[in-house]
Protein backbone atom coordinates (compact mmCIF):
# COMPACT_ATOMS: atom_id res chain seq x y z
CA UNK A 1 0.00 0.00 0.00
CA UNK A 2 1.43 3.41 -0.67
CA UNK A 3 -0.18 5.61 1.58
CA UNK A 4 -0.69 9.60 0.29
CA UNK A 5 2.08 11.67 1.61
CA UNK A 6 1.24 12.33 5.16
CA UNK A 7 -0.90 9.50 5.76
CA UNK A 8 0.14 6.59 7.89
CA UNK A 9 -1.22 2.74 7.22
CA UNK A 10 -1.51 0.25 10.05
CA UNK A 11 0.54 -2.68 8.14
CA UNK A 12 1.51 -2.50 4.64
CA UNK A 13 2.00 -6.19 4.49
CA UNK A 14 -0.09 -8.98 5.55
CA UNK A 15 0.26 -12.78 4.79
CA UNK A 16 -2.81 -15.07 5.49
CA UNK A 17 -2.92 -18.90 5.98
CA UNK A 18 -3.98 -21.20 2.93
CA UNK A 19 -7.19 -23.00 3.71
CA UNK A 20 -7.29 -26.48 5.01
CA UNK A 21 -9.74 -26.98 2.60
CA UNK A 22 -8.55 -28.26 -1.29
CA UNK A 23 -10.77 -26.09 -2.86
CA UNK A 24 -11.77 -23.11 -1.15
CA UNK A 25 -14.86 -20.40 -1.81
CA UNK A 26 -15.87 -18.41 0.91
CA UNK A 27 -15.59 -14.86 0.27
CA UNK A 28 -12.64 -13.35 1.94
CA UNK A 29 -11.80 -9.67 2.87
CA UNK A 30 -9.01 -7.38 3.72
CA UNK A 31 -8.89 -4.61 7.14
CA UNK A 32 -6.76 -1.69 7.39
CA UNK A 33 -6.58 0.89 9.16
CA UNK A 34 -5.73 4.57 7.42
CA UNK A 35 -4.46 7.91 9.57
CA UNK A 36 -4.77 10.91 7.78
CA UNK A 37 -3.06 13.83 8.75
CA UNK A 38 -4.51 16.45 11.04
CA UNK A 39 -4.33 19.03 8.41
CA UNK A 40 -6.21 17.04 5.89
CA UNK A 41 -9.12 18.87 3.76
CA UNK A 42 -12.46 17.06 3.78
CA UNK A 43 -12.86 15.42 0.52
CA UNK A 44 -12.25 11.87 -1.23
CA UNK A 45 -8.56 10.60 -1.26
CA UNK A 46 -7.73 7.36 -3.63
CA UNK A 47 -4.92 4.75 -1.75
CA UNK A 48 -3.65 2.81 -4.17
CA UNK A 49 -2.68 -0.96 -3.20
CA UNK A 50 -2.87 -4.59 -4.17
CA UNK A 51 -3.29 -7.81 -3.55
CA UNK A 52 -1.12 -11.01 -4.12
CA UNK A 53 -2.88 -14.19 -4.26
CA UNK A 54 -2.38 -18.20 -6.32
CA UNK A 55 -5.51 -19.04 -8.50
CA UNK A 56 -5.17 -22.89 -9.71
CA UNK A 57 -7.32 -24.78 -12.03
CA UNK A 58 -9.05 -28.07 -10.55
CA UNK A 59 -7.45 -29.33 -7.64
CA UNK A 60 -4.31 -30.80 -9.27
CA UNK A 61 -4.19 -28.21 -12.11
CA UNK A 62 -1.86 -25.24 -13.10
CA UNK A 63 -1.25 -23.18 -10.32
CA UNK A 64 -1.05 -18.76 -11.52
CA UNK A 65 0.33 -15.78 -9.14
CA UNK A 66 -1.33 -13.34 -9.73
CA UNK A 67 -1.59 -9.94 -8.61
CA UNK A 68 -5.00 -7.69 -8.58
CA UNK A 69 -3.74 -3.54 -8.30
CA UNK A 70 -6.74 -2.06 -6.39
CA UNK A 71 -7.93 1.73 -5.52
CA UNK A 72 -9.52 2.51 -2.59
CA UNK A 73 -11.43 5.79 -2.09
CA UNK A 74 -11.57 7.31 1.52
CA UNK A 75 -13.82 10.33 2.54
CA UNK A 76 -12.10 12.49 4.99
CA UNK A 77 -14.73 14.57 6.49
């Protein structure tokens, strides 16, 4: 995550178990937590980031990293 200038992040890396499970689909999501600074205008700020993740075909199948770039908008009030 790269953070605007100012701005802090919680973590800017975070590494999650593989499932127990061979094939897995439950829906999974992401937490962070964003400090802006205490001069920040009100307004929406974009935070780019991504995410790193394996996406295999069948159980015994090819196995692809891939990664996913991602913007997140934040409203400062």
């Amino acid at each position: 995550m790269a953070p605007p200038e100012g701005w802090e992040a919680d973590r800017q890396h975070l590494t999650y178990p593989i499932p127990p499970e061979v094939v897995s689909l439950e829906p999974r999501s992401v937490e962070f937590e964003l400090r802006c600074p205490d001069d920040a205008g009100s307004g929406a700020v974009e935070v780019s980031t991504y995410a790193l993740y394996y996406v295999c075909e069948d159980v015994k199948g090819t196995c692809l990293y891939r990664r996913q770039d991602v913007m997140v908008r934040v409203h400062v009030r």
